[in-house]
N, C-alpha and C. Protein backbone atom coordinates (compact mmCIF):
# COMPACT_ATOMS: atom_id res chain seq x y z
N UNK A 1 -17.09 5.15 -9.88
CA UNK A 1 -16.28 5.68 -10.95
C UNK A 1 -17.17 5.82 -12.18
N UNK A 2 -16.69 7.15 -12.50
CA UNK A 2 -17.76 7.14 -14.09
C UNK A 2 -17.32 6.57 -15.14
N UNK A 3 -18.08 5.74 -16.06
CA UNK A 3 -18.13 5.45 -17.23
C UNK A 3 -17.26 6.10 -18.21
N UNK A 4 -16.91 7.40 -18.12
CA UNK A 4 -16.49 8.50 -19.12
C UNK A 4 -15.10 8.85 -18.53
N UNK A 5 -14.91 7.95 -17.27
CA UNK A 5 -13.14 8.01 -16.65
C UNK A 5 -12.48 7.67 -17.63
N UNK A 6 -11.33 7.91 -17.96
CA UNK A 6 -10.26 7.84 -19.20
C UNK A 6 -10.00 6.54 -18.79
N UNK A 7 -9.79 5.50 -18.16
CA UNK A 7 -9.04 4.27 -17.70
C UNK A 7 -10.18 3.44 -17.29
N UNK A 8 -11.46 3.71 -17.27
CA UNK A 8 -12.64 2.94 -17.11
C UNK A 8 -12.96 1.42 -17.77
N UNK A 9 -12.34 1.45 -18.64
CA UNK A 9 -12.04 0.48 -19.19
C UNK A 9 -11.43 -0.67 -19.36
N UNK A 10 -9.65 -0.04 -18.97
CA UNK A 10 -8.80 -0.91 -18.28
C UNK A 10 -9.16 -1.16 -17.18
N UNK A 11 -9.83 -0.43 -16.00
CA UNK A 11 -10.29 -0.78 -14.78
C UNK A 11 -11.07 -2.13 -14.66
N UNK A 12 -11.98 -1.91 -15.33
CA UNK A 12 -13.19 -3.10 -16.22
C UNK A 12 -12.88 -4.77 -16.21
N UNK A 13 -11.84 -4.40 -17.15
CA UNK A 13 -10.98 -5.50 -17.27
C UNK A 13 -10.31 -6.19 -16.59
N UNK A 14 -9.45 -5.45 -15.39
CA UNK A 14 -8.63 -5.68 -14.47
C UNK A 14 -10.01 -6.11 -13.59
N UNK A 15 -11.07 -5.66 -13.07
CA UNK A 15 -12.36 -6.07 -12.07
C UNK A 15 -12.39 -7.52 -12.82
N UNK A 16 -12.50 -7.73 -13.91
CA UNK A 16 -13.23 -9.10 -14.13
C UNK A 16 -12.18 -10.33 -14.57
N UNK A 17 -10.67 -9.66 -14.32
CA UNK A 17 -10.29 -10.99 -14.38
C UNK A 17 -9.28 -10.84 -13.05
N UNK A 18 -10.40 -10.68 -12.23
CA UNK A 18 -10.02 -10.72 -10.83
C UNK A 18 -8.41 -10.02 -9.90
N UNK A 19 -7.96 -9.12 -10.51
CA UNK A 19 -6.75 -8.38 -10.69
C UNK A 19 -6.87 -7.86 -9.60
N UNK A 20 -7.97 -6.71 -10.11
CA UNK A 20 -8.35 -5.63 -8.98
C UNK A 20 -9.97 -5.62 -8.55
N UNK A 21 -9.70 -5.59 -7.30
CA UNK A 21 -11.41 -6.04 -6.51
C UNK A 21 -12.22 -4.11 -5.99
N UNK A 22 -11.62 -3.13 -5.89
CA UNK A 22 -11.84 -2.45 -5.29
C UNK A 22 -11.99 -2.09 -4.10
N UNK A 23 -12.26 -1.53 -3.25
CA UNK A 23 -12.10 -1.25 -2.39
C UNK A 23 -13.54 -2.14 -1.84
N UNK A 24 -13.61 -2.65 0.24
CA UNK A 24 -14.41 -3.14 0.50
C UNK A 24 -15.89 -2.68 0.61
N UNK A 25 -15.99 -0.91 -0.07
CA UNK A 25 -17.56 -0.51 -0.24
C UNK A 25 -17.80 -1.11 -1.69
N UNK A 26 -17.05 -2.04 -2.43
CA UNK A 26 -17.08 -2.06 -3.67
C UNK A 26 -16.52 -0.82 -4.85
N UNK A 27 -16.36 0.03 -4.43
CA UNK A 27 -16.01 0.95 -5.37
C UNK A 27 -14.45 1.06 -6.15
N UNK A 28 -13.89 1.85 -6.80
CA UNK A 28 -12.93 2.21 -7.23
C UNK A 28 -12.85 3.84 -6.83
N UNK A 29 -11.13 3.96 -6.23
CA UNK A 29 -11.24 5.22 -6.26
C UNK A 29 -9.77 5.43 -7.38
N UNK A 30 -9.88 5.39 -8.73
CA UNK A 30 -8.58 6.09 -9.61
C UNK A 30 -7.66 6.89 -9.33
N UNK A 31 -8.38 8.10 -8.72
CA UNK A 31 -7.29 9.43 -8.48
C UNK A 31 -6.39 9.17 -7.41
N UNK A 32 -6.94 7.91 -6.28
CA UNK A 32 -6.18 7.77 -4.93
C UNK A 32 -4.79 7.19 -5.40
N UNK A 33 -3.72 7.78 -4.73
CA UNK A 33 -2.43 7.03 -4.53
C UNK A 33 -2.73 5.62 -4.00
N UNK A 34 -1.44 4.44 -4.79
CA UNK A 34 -1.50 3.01 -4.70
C UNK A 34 -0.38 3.48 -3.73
N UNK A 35 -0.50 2.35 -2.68
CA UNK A 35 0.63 2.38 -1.85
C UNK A 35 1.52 0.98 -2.76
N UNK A 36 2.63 1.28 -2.19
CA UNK A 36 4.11 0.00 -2.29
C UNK A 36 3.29 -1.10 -1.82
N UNK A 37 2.38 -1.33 -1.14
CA UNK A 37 2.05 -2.62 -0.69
C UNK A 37 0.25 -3.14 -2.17
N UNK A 38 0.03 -2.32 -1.92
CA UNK A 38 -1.00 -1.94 -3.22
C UNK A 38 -0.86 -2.61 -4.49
N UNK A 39 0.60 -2.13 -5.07
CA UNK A 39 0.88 -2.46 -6.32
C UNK A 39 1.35 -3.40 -6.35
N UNK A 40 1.78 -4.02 -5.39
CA UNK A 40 2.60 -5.30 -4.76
C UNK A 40 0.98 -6.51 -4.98
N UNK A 41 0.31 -6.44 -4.14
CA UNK A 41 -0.88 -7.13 -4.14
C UNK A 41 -1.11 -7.19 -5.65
N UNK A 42 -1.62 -6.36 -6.59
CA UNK A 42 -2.20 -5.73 -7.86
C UNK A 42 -1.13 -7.06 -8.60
N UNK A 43 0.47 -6.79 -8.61
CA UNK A 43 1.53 -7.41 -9.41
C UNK A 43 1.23 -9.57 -8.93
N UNK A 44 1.28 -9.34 -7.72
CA UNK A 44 1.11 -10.51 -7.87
C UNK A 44 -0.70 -11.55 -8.23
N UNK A 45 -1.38 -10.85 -7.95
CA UNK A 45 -2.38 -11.44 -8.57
C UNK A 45 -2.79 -10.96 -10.46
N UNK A 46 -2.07 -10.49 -10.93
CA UNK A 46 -1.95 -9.99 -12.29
C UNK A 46 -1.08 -11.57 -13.27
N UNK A 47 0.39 -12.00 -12.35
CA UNK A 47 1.00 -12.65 -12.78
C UNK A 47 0.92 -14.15 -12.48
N UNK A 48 0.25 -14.14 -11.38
CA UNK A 48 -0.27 -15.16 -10.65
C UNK A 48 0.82 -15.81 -9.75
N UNK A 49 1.58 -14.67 -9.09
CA UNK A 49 2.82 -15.04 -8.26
C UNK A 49 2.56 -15.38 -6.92
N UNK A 50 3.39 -16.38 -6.88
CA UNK A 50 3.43 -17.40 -5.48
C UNK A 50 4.41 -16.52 -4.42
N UNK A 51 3.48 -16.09 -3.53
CA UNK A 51 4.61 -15.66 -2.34
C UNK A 51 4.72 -16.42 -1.07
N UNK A 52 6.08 -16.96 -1.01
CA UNK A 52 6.04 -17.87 0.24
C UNK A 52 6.99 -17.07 1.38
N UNK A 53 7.40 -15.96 1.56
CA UNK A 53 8.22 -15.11 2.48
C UNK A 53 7.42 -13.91 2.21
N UNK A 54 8.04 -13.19 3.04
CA UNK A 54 7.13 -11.96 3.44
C UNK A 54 8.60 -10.87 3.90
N UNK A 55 9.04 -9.49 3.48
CA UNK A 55 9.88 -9.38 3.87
C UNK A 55 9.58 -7.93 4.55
N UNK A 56 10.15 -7.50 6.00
CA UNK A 56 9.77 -6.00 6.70
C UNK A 56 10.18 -5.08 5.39
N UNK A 57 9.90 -3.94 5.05
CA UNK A 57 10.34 -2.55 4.39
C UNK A 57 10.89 -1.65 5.11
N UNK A 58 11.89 -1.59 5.20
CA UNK A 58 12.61 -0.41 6.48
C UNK A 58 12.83 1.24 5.91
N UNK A 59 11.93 1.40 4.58
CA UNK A 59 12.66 2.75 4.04
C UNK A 59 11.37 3.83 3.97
N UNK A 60 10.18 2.64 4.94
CA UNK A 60 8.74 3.46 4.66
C UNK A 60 7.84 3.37 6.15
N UNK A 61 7.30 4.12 6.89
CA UNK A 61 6.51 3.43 8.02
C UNK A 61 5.65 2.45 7.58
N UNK A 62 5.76 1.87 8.94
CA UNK A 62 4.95 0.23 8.87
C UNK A 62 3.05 0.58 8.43
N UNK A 63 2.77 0.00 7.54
CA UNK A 63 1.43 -0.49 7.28
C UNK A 63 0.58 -1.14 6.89
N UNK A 64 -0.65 -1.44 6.94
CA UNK A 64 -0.78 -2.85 6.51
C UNK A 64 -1.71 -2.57 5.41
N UNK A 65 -1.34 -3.88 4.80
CA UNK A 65 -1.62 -3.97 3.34
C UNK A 65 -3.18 -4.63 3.40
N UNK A 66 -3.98 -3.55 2.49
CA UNK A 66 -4.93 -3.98 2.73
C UNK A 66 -5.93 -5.09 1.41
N UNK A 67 -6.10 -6.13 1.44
CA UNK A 67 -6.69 -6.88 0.35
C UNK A 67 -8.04 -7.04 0.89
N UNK A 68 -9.23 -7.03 -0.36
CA UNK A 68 -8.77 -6.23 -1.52
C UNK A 68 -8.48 -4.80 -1.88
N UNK A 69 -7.90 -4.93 -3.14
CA UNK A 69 -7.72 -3.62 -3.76
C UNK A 69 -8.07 -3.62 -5.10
């Protein structure tokens, strides 16, 4: 991701207080769609939420959530 990305910054931030890891080549891709499971991951390590259940999604095909993100 370039330096001169409009959100490079917030990205930055979110990388170093361990929020968002990027993807496993290390990179960031911005423009890519977050999946429901994505922002889910993103929300709970942001707030530092404890998940002890896990629940199916029946309104989306099955996929797996991939950490990190």
């Amino acid at each position: 991701m370039s330096k001169s990305y409009f959100a490079s910054g917030v990205i930055q931030i979110l990388a170093e207080r361990g929020v968002s890891k990027g993807y496993p080549d290390g990179r960031y891709y911005p423009d890519q769609s977050l999946s429901r499971g994505d922002a889910a991951v993103l929300l709970k390590r942001a707030f530092n939420l404890e998940v002890d259940t896990y629940r199916e999604i029946t309104d989306v095909k099955k996929v797996i959530i991939h950490e990190p993100i």
